[in-house]
Protein backbone atom coordinates (compact mmCIF):
# COMPACT_ATOMS: atom_id res chain seq x y z
CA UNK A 1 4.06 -10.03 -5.32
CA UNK A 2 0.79 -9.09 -7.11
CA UNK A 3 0.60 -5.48 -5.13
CA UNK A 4 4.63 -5.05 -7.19
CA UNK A 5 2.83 -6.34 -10.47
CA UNK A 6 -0.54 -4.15 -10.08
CA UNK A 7 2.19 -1.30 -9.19
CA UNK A 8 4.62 -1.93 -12.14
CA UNK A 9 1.77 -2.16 -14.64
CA UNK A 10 0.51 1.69 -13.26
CA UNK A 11 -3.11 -0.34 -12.37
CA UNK A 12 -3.48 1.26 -8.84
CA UNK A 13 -5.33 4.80 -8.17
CA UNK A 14 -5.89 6.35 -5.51
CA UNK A 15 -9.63 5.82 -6.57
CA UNK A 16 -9.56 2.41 -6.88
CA UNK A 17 -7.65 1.53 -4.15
CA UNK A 18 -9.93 4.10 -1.42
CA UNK A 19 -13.26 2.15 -0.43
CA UNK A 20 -14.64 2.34 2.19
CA UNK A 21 -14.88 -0.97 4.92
CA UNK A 22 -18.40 -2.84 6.20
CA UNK A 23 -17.77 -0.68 8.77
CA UNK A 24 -17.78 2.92 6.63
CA UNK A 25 -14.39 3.24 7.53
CA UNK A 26 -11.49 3.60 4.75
CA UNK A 27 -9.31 0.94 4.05
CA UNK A 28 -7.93 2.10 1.18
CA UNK A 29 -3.71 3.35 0.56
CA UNK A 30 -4.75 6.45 0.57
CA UNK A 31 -6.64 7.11 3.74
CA UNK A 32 -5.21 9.03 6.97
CA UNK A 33 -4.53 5.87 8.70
CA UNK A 34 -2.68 4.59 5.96
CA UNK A 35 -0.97 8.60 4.41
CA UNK A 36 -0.06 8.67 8.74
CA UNK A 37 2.32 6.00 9.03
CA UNK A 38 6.05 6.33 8.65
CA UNK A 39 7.85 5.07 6.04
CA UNK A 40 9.81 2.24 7.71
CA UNK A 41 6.07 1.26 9.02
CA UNK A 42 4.76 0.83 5.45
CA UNK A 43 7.92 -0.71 4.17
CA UNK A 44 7.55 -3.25 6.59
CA UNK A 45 3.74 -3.70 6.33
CA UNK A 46 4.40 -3.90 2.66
CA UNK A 47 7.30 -7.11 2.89
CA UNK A 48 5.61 -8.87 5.95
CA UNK A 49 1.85 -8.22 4.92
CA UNK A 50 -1.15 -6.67 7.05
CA UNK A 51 -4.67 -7.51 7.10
CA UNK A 52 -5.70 -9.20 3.91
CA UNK A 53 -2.82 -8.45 2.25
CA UNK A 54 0.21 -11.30 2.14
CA UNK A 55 3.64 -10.72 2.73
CA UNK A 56 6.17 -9.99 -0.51
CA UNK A 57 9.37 -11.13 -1.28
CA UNK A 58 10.52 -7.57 -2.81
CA UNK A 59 14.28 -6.04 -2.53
CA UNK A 60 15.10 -3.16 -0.03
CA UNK A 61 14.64 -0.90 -3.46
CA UNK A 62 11.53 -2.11 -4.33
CA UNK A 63 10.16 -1.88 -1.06
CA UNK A 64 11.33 1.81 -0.97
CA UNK A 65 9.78 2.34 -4.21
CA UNK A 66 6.70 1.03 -2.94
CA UNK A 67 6.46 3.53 -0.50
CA UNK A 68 7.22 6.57 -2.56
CA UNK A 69 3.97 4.99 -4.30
CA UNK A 70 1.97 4.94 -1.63
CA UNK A 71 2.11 8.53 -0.87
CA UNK A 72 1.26 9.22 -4.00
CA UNK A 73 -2.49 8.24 -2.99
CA UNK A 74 -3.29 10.93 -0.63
């Protein structure tokens, strides 16, 4: 619910949100790995939760417009 909040309250960047991993790789929203997915991929990473982040309990619309946010981070 906090990635909804941080979304609603126009906290996220693309610069905040691309860092780089232990590893050097990106992690961030707006890396290729992220920018390649489809969109029913990121809707459903975005309900269920992936990696560190937890799952949501969002509508189908909010979901959707979490989405359209996402590729707003290339």
């Amino acid at each position: 619910m906090k990635m909804t909040q941080e979304v609603q309250r126009g906290r996220w960047s693309a610069e905040s949100d691309n860092r780089q991993n232990d590893e050097g790789g990106d992690e961030g929203a707006g890396s290729k790995e992220v920018q390649g997915k489809s969109d029913a991929v990121l809707k459903e990473e975005s309900v269920k939760g992936v990696g560190k982040m937890k799952a949501m309990i969002v509508s189908d619309t909010e979901a959707s417009n979490i989405v359209v946010f996402l590729h707003t981070l290339k």
